[in-house]
N, C-alpha and C. Protein backbone atom coordinates (compact mmCIF):
# COMPACT_ATOMS: atom_id res chain seq x y z
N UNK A 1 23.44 7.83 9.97
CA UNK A 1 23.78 6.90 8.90
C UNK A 1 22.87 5.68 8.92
N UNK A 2 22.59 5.20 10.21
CA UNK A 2 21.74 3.99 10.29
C UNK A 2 20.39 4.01 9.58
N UNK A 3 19.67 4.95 9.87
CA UNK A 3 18.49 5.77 9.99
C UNK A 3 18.50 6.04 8.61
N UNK A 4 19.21 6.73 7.51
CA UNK A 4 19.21 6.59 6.38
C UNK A 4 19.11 5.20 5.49
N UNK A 5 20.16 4.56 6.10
CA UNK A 5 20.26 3.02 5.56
C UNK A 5 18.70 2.22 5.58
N UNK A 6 18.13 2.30 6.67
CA UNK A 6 16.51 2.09 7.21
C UNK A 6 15.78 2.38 6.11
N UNK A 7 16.25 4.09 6.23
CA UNK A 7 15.05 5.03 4.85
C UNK A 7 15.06 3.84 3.45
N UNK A 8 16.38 3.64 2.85
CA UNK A 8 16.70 3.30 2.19
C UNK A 8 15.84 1.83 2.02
N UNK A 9 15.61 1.22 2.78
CA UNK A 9 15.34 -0.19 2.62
C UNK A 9 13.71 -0.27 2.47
N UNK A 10 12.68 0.92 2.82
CA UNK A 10 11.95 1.20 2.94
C UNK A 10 11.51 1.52 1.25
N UNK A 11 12.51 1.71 0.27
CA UNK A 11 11.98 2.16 -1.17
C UNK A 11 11.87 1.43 -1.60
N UNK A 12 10.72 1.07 -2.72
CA UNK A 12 10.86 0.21 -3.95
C UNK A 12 11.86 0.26 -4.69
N UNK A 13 12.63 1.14 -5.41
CA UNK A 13 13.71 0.72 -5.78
C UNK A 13 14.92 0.52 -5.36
N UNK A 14 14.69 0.44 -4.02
CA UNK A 14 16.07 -0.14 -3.20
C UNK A 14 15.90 -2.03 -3.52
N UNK A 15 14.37 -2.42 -3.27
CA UNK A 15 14.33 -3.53 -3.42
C UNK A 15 14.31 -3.93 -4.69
N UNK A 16 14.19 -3.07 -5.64
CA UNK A 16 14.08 -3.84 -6.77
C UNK A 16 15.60 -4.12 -7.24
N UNK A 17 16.44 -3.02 -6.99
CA UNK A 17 17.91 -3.06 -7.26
C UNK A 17 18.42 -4.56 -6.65
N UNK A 18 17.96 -4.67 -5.88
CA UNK A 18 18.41 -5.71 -4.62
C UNK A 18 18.12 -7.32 -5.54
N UNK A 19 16.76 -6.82 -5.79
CA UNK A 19 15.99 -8.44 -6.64
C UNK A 19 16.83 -8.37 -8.06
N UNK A 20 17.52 -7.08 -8.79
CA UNK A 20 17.76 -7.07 -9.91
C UNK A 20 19.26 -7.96 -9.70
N UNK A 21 20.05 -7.22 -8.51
CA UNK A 21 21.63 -8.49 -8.52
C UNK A 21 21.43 -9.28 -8.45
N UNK A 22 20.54 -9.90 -7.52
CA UNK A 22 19.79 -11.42 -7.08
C UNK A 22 19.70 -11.88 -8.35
N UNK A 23 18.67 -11.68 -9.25
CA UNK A 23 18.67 -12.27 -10.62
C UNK A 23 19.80 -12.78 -11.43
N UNK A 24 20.60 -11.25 -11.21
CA UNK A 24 21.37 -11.51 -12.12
C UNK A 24 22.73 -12.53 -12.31
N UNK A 25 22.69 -12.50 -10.24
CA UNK A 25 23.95 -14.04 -10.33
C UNK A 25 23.50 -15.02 -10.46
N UNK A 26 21.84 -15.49 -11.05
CA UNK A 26 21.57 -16.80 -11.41
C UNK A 26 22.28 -16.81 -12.84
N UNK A 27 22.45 -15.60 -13.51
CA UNK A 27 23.29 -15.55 -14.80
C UNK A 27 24.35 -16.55 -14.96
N UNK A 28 25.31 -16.77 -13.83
CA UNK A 28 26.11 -17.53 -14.01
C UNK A 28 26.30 -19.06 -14.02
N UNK A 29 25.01 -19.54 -13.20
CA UNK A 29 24.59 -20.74 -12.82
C UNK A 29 24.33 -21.80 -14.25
N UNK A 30 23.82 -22.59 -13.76
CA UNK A 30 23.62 -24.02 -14.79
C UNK A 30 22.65 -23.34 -15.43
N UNK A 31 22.39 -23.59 -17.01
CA UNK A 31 21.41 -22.77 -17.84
C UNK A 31 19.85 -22.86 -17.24
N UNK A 32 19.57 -24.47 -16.90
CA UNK A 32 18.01 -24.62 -16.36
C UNK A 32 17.95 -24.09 -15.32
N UNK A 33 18.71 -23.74 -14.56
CA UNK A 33 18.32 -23.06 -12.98
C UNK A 33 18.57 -21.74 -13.21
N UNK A 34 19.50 -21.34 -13.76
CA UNK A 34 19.50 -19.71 -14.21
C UNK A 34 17.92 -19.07 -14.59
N UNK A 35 17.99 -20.22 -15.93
CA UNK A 35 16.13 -19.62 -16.41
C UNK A 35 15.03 -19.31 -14.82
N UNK A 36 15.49 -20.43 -14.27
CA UNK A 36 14.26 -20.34 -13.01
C UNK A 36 14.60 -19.33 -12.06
N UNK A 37 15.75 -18.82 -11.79
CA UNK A 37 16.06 -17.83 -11.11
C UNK A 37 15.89 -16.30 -11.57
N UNK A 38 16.30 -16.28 -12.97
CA UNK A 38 15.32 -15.32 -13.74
C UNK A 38 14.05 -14.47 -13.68
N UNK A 39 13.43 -15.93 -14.23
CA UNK A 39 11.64 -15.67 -13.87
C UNK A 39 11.39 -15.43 -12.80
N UNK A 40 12.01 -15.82 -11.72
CA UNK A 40 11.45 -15.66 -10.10
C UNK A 40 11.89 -14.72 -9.75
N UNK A 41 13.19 -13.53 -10.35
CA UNK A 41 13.38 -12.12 -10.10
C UNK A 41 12.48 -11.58 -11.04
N UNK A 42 11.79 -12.05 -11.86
CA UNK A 42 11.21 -10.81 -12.56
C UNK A 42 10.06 -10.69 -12.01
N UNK A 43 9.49 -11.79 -11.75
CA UNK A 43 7.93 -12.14 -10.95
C UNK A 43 8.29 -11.05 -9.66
N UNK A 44 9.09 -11.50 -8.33
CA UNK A 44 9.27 -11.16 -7.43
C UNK A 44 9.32 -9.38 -7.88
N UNK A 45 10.12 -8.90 -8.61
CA UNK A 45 10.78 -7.52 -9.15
C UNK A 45 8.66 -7.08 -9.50
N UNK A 46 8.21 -7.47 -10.57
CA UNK A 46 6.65 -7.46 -10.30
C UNK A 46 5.76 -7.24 -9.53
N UNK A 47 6.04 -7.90 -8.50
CA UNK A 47 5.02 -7.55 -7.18
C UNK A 47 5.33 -6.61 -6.22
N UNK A 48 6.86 -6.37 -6.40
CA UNK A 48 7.07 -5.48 -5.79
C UNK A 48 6.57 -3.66 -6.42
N UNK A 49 6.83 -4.01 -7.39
CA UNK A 49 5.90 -2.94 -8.20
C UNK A 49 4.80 -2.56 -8.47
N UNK A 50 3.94 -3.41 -8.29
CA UNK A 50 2.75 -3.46 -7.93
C UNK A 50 1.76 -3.13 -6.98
N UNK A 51 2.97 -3.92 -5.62
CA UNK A 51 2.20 -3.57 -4.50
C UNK A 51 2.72 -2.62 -3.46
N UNK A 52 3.70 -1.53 -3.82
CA UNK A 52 4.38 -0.42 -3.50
C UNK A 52 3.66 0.71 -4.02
N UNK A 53 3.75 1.43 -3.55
CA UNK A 53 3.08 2.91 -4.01
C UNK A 53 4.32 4.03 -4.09
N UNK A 54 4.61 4.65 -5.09
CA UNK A 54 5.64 5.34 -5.51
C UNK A 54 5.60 6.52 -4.10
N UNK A 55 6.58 7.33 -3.87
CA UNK A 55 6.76 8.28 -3.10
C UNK A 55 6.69 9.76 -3.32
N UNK A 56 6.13 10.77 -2.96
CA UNK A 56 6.13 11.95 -3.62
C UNK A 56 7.15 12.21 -3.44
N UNK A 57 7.28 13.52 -4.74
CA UNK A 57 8.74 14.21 -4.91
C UNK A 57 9.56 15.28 -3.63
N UNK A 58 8.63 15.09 -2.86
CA UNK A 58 9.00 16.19 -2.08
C UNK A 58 10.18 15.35 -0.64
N UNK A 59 9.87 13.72 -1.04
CA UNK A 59 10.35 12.82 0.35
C UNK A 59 11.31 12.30 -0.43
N UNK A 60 11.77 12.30 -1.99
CA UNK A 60 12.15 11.46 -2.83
C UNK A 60 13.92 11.32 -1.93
N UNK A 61 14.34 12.49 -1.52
CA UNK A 61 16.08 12.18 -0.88
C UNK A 61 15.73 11.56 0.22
N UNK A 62 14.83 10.76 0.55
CA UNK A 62 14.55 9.89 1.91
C UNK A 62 15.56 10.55 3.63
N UNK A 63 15.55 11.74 3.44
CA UNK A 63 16.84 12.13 4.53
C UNK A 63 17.87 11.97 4.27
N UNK A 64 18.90 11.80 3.49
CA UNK A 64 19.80 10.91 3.28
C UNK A 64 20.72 12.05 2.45
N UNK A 65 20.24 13.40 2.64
CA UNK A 65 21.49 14.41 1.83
C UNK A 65 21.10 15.57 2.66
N UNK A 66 22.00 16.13 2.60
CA UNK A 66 21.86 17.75 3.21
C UNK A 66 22.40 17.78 4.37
């Protein structure tokens, strides 16, 4: 279970999911700091996309079924 959880943290879209809640509880905040918390998940959500390299299909269940 650990070892999966690991796999897991290791994906781009584990982190992007991660940066996407992050963003999204600036939603609730004061309107000017929301905006800035925003932009800085989408930027951050950006680079992570950028500077990740997608995974082939063959590793895509990271260990984590079967």
């Amino acid at each position: 279970m650990f070892k999966c959880i690991l796999n897991r943290l290791t994906e781009r879209l584990t982190w992007l999911g991660v940066i996407g809640l992050i963003t999204a509880c600036g939603a609730t905040l004061e309107i000017a700091l929301a905006e800035q918390i925003i932009a800085a998940g989408m930027a951050v959500a950006s680079l992570v996309g950028i500077l990740t390299k997608d995974k082939s299909d063959d590793n895509e269940a990271g260990g984590c079924r079967g």
